[in-house]
Protein backbone atom coordinates (compact mmCIF):
# COMPACT_ATOMS: atom_id res chain seq x y z
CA UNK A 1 -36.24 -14.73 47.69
CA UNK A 2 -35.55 -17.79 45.09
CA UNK A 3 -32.66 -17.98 43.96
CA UNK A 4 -31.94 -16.70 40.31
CA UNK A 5 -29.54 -19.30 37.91
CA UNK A 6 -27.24 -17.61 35.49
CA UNK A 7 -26.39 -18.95 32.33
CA UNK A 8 -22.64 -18.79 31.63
CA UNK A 9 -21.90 -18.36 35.55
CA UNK A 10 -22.69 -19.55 38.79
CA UNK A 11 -24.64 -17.85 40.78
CA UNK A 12 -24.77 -16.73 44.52
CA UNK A 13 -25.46 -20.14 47.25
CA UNK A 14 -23.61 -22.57 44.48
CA UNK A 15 -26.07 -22.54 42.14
CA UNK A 16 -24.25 -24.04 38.86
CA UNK A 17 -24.88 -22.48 35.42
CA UNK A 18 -27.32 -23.05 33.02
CA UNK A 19 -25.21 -24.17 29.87
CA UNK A 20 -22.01 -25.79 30.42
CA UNK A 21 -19.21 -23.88 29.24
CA UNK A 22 -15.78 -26.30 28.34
CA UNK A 23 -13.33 -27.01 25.74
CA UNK A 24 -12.47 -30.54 25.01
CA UNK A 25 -8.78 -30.03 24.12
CA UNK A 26 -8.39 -33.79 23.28
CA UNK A 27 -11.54 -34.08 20.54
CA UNK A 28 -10.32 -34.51 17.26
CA UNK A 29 -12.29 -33.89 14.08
CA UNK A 30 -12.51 -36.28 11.37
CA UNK A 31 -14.19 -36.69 7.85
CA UNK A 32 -17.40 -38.19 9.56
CA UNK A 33 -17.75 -35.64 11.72
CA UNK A 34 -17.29 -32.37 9.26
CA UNK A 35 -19.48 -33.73 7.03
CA UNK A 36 -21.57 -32.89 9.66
CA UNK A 37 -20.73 -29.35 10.08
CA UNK A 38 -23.36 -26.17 8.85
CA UNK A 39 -22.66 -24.77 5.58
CA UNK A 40 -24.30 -21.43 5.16
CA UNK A 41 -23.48 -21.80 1.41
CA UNK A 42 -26.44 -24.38 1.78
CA UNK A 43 -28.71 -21.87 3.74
CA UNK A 44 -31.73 -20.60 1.47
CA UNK A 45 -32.56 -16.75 1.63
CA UNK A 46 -29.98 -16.25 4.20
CA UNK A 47 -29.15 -12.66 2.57
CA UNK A 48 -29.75 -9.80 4.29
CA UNK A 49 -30.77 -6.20 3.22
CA UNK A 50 -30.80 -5.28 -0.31
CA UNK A 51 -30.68 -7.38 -3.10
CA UNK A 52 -28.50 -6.19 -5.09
CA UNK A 53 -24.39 -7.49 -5.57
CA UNK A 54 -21.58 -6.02 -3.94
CA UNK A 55 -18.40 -5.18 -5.70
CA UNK A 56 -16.14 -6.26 -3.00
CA UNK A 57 -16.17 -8.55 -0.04
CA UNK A 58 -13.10 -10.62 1.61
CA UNK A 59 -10.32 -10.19 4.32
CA UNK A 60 -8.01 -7.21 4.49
CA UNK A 61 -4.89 -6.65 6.40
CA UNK A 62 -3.82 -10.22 6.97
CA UNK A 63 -0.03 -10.99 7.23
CA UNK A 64 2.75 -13.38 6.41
CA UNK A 65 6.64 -13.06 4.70
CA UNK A 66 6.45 -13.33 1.57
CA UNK A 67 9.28 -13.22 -1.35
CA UNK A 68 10.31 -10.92 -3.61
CA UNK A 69 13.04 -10.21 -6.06
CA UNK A 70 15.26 -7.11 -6.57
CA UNK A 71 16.78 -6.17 -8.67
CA UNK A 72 20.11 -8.68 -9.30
CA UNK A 73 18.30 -11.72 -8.59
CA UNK A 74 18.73 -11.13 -4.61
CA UNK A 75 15.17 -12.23 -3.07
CA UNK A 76 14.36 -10.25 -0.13
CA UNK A 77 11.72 -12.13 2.66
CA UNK A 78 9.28 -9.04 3.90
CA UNK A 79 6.55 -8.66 5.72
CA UNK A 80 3.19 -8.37 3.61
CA UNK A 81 -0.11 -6.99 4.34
CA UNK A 82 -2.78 -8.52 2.10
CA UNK A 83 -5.85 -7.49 0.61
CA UNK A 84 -7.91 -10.01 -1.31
CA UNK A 85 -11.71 -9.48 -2.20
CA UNK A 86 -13.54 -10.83 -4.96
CA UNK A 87 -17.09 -9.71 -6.07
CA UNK A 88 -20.39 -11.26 -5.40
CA UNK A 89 -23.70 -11.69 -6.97
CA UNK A 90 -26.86 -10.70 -5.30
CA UNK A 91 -28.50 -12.96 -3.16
CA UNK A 92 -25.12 -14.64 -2.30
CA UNK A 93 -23.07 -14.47 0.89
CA UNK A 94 -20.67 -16.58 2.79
CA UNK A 95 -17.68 -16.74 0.28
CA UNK A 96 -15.02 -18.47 2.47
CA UNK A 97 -12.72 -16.12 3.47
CA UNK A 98 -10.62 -18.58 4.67
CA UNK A 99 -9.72 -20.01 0.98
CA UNK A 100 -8.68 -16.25 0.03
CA UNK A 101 -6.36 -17.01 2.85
CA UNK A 102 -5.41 -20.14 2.43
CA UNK A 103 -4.56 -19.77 -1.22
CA UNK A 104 -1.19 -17.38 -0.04
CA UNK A 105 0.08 -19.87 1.96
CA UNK A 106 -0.27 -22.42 -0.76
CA UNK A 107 2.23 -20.33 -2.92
CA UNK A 108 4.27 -18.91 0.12
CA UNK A 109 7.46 -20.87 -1.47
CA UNK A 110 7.52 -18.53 -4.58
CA UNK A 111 8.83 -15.73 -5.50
CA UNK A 112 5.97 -13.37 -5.95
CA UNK A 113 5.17 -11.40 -9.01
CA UNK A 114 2.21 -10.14 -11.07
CA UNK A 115 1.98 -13.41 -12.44
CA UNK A 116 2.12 -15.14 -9.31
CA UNK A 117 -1.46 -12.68 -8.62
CA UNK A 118 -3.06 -14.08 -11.75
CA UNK A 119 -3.32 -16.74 -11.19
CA UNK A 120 -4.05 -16.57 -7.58
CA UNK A 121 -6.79 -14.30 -8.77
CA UNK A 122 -8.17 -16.86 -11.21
CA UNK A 123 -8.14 -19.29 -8.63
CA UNK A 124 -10.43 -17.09 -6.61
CA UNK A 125 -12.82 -16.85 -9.44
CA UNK A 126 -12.97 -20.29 -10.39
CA UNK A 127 -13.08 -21.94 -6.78
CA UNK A 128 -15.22 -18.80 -5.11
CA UNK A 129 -17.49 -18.28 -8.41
CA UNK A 130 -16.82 -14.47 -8.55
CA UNK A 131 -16.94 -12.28 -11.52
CA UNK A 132 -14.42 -10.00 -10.61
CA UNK A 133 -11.16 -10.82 -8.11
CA UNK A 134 -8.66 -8.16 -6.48
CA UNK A 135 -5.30 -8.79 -4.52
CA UNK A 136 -3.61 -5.62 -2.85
CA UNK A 137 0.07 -6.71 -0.94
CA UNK A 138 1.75 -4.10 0.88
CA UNK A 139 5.21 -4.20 2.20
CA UNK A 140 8.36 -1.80 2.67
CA UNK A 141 10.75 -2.40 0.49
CA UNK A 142 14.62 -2.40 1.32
CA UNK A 143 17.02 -0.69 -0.90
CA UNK A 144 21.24 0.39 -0.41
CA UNK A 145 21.75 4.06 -0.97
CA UNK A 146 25.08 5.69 -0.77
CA UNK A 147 25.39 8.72 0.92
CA UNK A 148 25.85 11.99 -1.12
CA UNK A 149 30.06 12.31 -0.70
CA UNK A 150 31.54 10.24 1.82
CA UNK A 151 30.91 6.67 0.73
CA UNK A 152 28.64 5.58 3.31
CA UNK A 153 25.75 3.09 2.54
CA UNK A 154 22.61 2.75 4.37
CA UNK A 155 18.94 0.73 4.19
CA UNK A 156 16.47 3.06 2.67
CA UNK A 157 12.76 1.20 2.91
CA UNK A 158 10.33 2.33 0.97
CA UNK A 159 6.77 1.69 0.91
CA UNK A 160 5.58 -0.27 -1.76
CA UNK A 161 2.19 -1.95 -2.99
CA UNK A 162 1.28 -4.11 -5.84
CA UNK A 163 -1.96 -4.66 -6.87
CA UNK A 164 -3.82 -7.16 -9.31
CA UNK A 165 -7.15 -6.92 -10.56
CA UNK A 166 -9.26 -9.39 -12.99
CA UNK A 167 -12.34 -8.33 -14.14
CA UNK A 168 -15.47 -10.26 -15.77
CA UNK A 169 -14.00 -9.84 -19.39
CA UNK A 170 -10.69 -11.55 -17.71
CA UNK A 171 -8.74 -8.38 -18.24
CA UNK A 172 -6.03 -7.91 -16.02
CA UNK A 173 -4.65 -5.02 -14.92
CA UNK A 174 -1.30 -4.50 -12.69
CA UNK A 175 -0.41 -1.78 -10.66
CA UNK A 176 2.54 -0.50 -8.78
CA UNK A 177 1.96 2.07 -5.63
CA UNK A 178 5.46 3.51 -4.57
CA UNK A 179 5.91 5.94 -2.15
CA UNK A 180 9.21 8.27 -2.12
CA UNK A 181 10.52 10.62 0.57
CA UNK A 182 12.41 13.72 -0.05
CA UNK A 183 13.21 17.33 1.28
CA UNK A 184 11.48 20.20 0.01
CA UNK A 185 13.00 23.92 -0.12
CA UNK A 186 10.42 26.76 -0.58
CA UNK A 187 11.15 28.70 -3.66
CA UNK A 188 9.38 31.98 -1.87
CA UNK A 189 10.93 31.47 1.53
CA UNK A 190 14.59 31.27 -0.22
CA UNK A 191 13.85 34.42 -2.40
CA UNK A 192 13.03 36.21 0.92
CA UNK A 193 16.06 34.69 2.71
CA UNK A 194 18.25 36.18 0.26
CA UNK A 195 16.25 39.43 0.11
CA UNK A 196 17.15 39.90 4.13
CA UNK A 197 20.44 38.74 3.55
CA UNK A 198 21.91 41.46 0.96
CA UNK A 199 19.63 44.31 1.88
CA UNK A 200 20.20 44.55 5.70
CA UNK A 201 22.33 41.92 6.63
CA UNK A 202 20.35 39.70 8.33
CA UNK A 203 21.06 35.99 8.13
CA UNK A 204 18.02 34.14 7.20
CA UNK A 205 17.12 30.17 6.03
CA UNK A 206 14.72 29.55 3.92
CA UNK A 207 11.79 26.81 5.29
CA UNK A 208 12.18 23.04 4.25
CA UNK A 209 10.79 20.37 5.05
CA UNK A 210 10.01 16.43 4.56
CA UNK A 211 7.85 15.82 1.84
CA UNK A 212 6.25 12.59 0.49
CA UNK A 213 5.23 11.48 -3.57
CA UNK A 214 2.68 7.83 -3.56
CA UNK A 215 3.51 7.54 -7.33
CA UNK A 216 0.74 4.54 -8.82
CA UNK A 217 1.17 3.46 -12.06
CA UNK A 218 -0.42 1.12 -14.42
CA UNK A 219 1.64 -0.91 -16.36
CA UNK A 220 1.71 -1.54 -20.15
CA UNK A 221 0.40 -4.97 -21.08
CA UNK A 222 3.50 -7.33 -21.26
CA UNK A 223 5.74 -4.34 -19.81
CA UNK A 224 7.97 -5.30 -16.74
CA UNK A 225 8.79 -2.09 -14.06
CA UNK A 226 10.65 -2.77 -11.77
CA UNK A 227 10.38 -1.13 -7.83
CA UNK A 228 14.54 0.07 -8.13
CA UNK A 229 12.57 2.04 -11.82
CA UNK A 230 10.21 3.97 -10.25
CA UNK A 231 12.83 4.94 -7.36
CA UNK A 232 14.87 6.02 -10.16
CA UNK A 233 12.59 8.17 -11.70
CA UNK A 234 11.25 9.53 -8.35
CA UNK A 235 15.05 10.28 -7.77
CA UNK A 236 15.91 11.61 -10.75
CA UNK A 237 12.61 13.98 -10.88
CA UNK A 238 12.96 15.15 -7.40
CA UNK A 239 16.88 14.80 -6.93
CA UNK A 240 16.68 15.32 -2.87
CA UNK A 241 16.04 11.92 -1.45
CA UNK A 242 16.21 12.13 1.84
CA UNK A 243 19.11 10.47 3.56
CA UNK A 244 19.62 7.26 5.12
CA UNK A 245 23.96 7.41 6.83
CA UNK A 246 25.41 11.28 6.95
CA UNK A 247 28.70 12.83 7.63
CA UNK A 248 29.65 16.64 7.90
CA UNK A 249 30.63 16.61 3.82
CA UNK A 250 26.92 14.18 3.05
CA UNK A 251 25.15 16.98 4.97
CA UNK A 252 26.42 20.10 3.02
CA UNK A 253 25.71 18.43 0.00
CA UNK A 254 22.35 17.79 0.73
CA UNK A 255 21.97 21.59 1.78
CA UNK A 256 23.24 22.79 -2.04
CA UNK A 257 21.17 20.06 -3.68
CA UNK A 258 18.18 21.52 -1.42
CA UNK A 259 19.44 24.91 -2.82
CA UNK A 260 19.85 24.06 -6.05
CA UNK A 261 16.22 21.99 -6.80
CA UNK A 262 14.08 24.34 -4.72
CA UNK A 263 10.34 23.60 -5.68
CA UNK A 264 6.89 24.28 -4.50
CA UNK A 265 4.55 20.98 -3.96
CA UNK A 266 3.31 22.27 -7.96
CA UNK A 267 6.79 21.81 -9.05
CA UNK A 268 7.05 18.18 -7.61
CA UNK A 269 3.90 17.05 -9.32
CA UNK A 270 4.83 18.50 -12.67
CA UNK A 271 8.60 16.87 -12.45
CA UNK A 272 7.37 13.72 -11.57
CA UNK A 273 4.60 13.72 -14.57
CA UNK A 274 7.34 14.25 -16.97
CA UNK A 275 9.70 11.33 -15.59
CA UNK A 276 6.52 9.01 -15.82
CA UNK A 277 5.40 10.30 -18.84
CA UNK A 278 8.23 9.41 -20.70
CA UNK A 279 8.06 5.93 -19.46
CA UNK A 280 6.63 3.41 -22.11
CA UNK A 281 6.43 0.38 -19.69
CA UNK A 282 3.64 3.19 -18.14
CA UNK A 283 0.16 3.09 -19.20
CA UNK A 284 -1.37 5.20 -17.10
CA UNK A 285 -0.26 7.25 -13.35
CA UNK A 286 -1.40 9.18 -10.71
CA UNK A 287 0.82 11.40 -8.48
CA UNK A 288 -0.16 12.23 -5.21
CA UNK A 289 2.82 15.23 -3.29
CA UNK A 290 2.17 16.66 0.57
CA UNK A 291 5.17 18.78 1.51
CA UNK A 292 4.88 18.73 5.77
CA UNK A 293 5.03 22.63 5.59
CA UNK A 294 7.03 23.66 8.13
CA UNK A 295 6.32 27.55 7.63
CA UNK A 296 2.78 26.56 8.20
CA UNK A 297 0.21 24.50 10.45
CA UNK A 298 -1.38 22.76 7.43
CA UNK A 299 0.39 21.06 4.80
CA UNK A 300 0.61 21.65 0.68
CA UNK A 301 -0.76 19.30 -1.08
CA UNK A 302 -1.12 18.35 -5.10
CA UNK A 303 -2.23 15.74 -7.43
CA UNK A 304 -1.99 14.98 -11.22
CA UNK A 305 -2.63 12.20 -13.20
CA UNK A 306 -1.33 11.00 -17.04
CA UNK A 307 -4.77 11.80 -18.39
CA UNK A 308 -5.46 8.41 -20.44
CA UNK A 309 -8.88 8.28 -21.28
CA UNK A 310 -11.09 6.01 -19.01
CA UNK A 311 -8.25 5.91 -16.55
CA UNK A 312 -6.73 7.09 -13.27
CA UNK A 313 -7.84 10.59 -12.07
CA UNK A 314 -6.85 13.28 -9.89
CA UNK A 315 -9.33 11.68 -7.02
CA UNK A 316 -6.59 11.25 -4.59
CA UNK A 317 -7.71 12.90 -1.07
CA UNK A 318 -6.23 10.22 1.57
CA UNK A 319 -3.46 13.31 2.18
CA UNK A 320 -2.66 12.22 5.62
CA UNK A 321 -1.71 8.65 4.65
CA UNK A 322 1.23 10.99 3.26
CA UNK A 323 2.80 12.13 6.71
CA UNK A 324 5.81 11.35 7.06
């Protein structure tokens, strides 16, 4: 029987390969020679399916430190995910991802801010010809918390997301995603507790468990919010952060604080609508709560929004983003 050539390998009796397969590690590209180079910018009804535009195309989930500022003036280096799409037309593909890319590392020097994201984001419309431009960076945030009574300090990270969006009328909008940690006591399990406890003597403890708030507000136009505000206000609405360094007196606090601000995942939502509401640097918010029930094999869930008109709703249903 002949013989039978392979194309990438070689085949049985030393029968070489059809194409040549080998990288050239010393060529060197020059102008002359990328000039040369396919652009499928220049490629006529290369479009496939429907004609019709999409909303948003580009690269997600690519990394690099970049800067930001707490609050002080201290600039922390961290880890970033980004997100940057931009829309595009129908009939249109082959936007250059690699500019999207490229444009982060031409600002990695600076300290980034929503301004920083405009005009990143009108770069991507002017150089990529879109109508409409997004940028989503996602990073965990470090910030010093003292413990409850003994004095100790400890990193608390949090999870933090800005986001940038400018549209076709050149509106732009900014929004902060924060997510906040804390421990939630059952108000029903702690009523029952007690119940055991003075009518037969039976020591009980009421269920508790780690809970997680993704706060994500839009800010007022010319408004500044800073991440260390919306900890506050997550703080100060749920009062029992969980905790970062403990000692015997930092962990019998945290037991009467869980005593004292008992709440159902209801509860949460509602405090943390009327911290935000009361927030003029906050246009608009959504507040998504999952307390990790620890009674039960599911978890409690709730959501609640501001209730501007035209603006964020209660949509939220990625619940298991919220484990924590």
């Amino acid at each position: 029987m002949k013989k039978k050539p392979m194309y990438l390998h070689e085949a049985p009796g030393g029968l070489a390969p059809q194409i040549n397969r080998s990288f050239d590690a010393h060529f060197k590209s020059n102008a002359a020679y990328r000039a040369t180079l396919p652009d499928m910018m220049d490629a006529v009804n290369a479009a496939e399916g429907a004609h019709v535009p999409i909303q948003q195309v580009g690269c997600a989930n690519f990394r690099l430190p970049l800067k930001f500022r707490a609050r002080g003036g201290k600039i922390h280096i961290l880890e970033t995910s980004v997100t940057g799409t931009v829309s595009l037309e129908a009939g249109l593909k082959g936007i250059n991802m690699g500019r999207i890319m490229r444009s982060f590392y031409e600002h990695a020097d600076e300290v980034f801010s929503f301004e920083v994201l405009r005009r990143l984001l009108a770069k991507y419309q002017r150089q990529i010809g879109a109508f409409e431009a997004r940028i989503n960076l996602l990073f965990s945030f470090p910030m010093l918390q003292r413990s409850l009574r003994s004095g100790l300090t400890g990193w608390q990270y949090y999870r933090v997301a800005f986001e940038a969006t400018l549209d076709r009328a050149r509106k732009f909008r900014r929004i902060v995603e924060f997510d906040f940690v804390y421990s939630s006591t059952c108000p029903c399990s702690a009523e029952l507790s007690e119940h055991a406890r003075s009518t037969r003597g039976a020591y009980a403890t009421p269920h508790a468990q780690r809970s997680k708030a993704r706060v994500r507000v839009v800010l007022a136009d010319k408004r500044t919010l800073t991440i260390e505000d919306l900890q506050r206000h997550c703080a100060s609405a749920l009062k029992t952060e969980t905790q970062v360094i403990v000692k015997r007196e930092d962990e019998q606090a945290f037991a009467e604080l869980n005593g004292t601000y008992i709440k159902f995942v209801e509860d949460a939502a509602r405090l943390l609508h009327r911290e935000l509401a009361a927030d003029e640097r906050i246009l608009d918010f959504q507040v998504a709560c999952s307390h990790l029930e620890s009674l039960h094999s599911h978890d409690a869930v709730s959501v609640i929004c501001k209730g501007v008109k035209d603006g964020l709703r209660a949509d939220f249903s990625n619940f298991q983003s919220l484990v924590c």
